[in-house]
Protein backbone atom coordinates (compact mmCIF):
# COMPACT_ATOMS: atom_id res chain seq x y z
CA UNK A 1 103.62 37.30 100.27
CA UNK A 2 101.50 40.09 101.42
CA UNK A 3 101.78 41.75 104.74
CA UNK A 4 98.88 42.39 106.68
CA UNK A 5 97.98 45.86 106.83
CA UNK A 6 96.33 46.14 109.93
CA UNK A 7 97.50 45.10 113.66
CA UNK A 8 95.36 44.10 116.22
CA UNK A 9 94.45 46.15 119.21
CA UNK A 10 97.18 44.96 121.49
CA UNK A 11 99.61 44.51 118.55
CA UNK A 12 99.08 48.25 118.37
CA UNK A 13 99.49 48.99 122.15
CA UNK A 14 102.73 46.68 122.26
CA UNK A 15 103.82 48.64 119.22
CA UNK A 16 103.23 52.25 120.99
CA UNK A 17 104.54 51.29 124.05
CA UNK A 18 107.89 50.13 122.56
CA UNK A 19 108.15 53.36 121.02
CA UNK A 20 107.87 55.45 124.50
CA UNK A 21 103.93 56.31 123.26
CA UNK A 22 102.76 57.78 127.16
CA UNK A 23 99.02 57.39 125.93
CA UNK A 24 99.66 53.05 125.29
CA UNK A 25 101.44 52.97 128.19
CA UNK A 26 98.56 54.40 130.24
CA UNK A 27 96.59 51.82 128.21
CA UNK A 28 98.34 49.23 129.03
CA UNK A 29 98.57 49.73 132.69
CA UNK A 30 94.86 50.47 132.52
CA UNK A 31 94.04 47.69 131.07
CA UNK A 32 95.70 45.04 133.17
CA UNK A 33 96.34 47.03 136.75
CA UNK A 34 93.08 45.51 138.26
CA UNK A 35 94.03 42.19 137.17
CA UNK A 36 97.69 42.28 138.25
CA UNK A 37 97.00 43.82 141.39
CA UNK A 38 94.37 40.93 142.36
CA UNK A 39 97.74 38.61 141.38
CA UNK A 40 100.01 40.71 144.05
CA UNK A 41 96.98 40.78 146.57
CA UNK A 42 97.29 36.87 146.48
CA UNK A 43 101.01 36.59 147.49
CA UNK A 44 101.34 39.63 149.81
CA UNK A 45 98.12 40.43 152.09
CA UNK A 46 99.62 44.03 152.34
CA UNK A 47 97.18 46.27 150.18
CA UNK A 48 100.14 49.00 149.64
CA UNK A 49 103.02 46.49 149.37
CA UNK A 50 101.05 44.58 146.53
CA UNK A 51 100.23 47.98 144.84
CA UNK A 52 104.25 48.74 145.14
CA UNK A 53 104.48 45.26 143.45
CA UNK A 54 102.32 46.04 140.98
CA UNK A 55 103.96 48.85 139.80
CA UNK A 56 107.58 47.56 139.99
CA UNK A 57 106.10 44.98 137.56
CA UNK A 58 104.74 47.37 135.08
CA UNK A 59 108.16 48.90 135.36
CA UNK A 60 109.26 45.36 134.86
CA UNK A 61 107.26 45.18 131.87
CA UNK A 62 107.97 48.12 129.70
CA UNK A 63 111.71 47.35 130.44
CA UNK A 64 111.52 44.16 128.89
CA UNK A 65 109.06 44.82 126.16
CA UNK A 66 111.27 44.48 123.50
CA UNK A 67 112.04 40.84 124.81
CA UNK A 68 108.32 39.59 124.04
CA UNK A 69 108.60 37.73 120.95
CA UNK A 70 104.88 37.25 120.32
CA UNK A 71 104.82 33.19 120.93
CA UNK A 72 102.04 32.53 123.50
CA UNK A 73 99.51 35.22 125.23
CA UNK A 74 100.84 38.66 125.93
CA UNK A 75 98.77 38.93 128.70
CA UNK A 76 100.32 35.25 130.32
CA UNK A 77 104.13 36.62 129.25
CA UNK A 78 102.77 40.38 131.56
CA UNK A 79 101.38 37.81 134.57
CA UNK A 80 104.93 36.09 134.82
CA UNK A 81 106.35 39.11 135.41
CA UNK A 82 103.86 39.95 137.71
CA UNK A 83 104.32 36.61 140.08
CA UNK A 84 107.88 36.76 139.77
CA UNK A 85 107.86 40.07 141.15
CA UNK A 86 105.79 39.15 143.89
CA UNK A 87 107.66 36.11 144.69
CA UNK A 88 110.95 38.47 144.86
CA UNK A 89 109.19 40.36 147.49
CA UNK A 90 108.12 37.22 149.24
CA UNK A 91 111.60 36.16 149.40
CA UNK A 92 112.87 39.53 151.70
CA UNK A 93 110.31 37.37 153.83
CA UNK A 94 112.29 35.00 156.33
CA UNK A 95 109.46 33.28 157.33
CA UNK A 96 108.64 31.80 153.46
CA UNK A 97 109.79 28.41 153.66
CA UNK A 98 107.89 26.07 155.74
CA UNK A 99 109.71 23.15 157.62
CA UNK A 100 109.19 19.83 155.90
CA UNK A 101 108.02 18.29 159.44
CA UNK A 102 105.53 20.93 159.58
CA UNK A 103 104.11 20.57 155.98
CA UNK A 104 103.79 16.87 156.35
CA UNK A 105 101.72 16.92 158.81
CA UNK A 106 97.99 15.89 158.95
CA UNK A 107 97.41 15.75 154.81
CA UNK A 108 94.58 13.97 154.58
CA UNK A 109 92.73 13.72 151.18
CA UNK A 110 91.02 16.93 149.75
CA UNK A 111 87.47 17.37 148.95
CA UNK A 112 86.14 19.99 146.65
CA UNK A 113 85.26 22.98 148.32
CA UNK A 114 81.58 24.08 147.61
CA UNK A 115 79.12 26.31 148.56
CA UNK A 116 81.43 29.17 149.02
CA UNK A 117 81.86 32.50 147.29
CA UNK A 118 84.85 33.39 145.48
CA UNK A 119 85.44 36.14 147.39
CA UNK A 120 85.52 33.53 150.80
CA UNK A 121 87.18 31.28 149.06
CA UNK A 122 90.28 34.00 148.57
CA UNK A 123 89.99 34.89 151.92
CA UNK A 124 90.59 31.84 153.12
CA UNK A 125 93.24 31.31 150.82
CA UNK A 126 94.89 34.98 152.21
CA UNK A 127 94.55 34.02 155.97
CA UNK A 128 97.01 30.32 155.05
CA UNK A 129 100.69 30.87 156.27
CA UNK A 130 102.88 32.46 153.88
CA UNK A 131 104.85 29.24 152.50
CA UNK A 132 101.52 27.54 152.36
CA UNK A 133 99.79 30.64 150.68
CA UNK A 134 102.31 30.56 147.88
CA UNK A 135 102.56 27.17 146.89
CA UNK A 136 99.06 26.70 146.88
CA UNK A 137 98.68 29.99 144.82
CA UNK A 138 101.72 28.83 142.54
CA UNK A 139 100.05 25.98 141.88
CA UNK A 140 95.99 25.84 142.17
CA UNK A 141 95.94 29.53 141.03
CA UNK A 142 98.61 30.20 138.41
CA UNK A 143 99.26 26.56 137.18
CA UNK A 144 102.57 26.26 137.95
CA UNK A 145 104.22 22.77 138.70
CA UNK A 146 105.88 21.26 141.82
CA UNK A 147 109.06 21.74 139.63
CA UNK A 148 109.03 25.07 138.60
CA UNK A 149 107.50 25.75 141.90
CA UNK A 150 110.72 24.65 143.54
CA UNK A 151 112.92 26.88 141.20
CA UNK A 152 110.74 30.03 141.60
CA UNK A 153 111.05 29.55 145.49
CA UNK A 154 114.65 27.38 146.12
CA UNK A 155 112.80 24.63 147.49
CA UNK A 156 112.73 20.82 146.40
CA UNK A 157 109.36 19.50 144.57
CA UNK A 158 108.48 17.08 147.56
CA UNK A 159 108.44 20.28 149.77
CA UNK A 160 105.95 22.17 147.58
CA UNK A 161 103.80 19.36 147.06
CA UNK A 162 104.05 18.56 150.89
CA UNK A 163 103.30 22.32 151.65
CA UNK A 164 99.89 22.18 148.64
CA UNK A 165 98.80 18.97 150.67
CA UNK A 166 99.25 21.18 153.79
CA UNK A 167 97.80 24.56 152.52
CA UNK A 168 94.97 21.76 151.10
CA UNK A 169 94.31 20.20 154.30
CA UNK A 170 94.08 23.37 156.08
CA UNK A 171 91.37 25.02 153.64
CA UNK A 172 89.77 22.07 154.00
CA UNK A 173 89.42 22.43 157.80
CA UNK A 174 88.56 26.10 157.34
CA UNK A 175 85.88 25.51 155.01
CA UNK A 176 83.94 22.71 157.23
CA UNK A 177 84.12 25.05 160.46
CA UNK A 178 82.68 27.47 158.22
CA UNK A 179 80.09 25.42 157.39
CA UNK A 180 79.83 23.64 161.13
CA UNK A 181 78.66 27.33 161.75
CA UNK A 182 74.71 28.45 161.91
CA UNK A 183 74.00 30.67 159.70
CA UNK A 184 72.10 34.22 160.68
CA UNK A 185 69.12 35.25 159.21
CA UNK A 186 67.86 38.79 159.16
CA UNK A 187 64.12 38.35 159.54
């Protein structure tokens, strides 16, 4: 059996960052800081606190390099770091959890949002309560279940799906005064 003689890219970078190389470190955090930041920017709406998440999870990273075993993305293995951290700065956060009475309240069905911008569309998504804000990130944004949802945040499944419906119903609402509202022209 012959062993390949060349790594790729990030097999290298993985590889040089293991061995305390300060250039594939700077690499690394170069190469995903944008991306990871956007991630913490999502959970906390605190520019500096998600930058001081951000870097607690690169931290996080090079501590536990030597635990990636190469099955699945390194990138998704790096992004689970990054939410948990953010989620353990959520939960300092008293005001996290959402009561069930107010979560269940009007959930009516969701319609797909349209005719927004991206960068709207995570606004919107920033200005939800913080329990609300979460779950829906958890779960429209990072593809997490109601299960693991309620590990990662110590609440039962039927309250994260009743806080999505909620954060739902609320976007929705959002997004049709939005559109309820004329629009300016320059002219």
């Amino acid at each position: 059996m012959q062993l390949p003689t060349q790594f790729s890219a990030e097999e290298e970078l993985i590889v040089g960052c293991l061995s305390g190389n300060r250039q594939a470190q700077r690499q690394l955090y170069e190469t995903y800081s944008r991306r990871f930041l956007a991630i913490c920017m999502r959970y906390l709406k605190d520019q500096e606190q998600a930058e001081d998440v951000m870097i607690q999870s690169f931290m996080k990273i090079f501590e536990k390099l030597s635990q990636f075993q190469g099955k699945g993305s390194f990138e998704g293995w790096m992004k689970r770091i990054v939410v948990t951290q953010a989620l353990m700065a959520l939960r300092s956060r008293p005001q996290l959890t959402v009561s069930l009475e107010e979560a269940n309240g009007n959930a009516d069905g969701y319609e797909e949002m349209t005719h927004l911008e991206a960068a709207e569309l995570m606004e919107l998504v920033q200005s939800l309560p913080l329990g609300y804000r979460t779950v829906f990130n958890l779960f429209a944004i990072e593809g997490y279940s109601h299960q693991e949802i309620g590990v990662l945040l110590g609440i039962t499944e039927s309250t994260s799906k009743s806080q999505l419906n909620r954060a739902r119903s609320v976007l929705k609402e959002k997004i049709t005064s939005l559109q309820l509202q004329p629009k300016i022209t320059h002219g």
